[in-house]
Protein backbone atom coordinates (compact mmCIF):
# COMPACT_ATOMS: atom_id res chain seq x y z
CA UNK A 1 54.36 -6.71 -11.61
CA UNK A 2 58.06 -8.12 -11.54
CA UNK A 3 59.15 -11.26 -9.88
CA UNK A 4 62.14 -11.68 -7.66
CA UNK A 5 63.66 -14.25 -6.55
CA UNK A 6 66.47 -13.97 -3.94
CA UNK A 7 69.01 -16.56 -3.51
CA UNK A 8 71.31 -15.87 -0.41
CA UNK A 9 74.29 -17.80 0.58
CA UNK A 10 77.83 -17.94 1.03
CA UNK A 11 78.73 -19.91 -1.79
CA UNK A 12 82.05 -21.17 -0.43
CA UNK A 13 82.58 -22.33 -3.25
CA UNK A 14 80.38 -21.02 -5.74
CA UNK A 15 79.73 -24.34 -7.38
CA UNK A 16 77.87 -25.80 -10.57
CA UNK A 17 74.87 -27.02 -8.89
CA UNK A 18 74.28 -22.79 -7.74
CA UNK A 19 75.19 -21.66 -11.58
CA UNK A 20 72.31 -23.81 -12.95
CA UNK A 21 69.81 -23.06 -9.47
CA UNK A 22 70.02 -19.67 -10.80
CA UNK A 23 69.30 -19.87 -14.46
CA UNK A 24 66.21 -22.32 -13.00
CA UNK A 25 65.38 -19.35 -11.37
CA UNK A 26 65.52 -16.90 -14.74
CA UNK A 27 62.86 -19.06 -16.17
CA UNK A 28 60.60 -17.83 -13.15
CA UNK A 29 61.16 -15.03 -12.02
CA UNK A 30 61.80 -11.52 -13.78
CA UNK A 31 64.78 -11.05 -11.31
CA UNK A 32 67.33 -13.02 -9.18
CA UNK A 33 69.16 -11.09 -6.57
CA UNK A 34 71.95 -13.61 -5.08
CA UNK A 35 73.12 -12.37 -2.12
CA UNK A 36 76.71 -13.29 -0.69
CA UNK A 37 77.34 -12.89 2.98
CA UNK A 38 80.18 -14.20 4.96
CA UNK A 39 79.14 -13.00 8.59
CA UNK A 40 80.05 -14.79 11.12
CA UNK A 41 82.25 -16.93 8.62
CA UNK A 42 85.99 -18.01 10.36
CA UNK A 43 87.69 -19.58 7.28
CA UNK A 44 86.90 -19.99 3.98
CA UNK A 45 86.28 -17.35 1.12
CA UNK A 46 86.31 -13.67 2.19
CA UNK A 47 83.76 -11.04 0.50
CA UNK A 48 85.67 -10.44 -2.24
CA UNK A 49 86.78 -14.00 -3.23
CA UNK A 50 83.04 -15.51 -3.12
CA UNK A 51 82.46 -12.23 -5.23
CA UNK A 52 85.00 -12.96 -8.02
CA UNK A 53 83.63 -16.70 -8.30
CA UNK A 54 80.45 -15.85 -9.04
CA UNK A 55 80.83 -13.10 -11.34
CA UNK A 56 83.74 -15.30 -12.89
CA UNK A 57 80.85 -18.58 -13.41
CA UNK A 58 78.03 -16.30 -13.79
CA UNK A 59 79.42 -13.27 -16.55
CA UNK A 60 77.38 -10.50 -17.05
CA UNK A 61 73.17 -12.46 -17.37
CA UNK A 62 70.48 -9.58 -17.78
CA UNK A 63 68.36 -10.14 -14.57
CA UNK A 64 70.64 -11.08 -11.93
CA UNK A 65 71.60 -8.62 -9.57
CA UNK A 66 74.57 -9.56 -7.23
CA UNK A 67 74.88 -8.21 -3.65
CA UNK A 68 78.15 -8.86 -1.41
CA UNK A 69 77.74 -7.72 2.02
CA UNK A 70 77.87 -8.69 5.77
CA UNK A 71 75.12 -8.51 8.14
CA UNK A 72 72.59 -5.09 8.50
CA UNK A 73 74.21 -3.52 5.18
CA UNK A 74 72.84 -6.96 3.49
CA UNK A 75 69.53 -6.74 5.28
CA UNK A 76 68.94 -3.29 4.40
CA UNK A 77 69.83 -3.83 0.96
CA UNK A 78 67.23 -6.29 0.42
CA UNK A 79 64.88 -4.27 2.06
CA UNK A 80 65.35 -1.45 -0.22
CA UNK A 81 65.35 -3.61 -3.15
């Protein structure tokens, strides 16, 4: 059976202390889904900036699957998932 671990957030900024939270998490768990939503957000990053940070401090790790959305399209992706 696979493990996943989800790790939601807005990450504005994406900062060190997330980066090394999430390679915590490879040791665990088969699978981290991190999940960046700005709903509800007034200032700060956007989708697509929050996006670009973490794939920028991240690069491409087998087992991490990165989701950018906004409320129900986030919900329903998890669900799927």
């Amino acid at each position: 059976m696979e493990r996943t671990a989800i790790f939601p957030g807005s990450f504005d900024p994406f900062t060190r202390g997330h980066e090394a939270l999430i390679h915590q998490a490879l040791r665990l768990f088969d699978k981290v889904i991190v999940g960046i939503f700005t709903l509800g957000r007034g200032a700060g990053f956007g989708l697509k900036e929050a996006s670009r940070s973490v794939e920028s401090s991240l690069g491409p790790i087998a087992g991490i699957v990165l989701i950018v959305a906004a409320g129900g399209a986030f919900k329903q992706t998890l669900v799927d998932t």
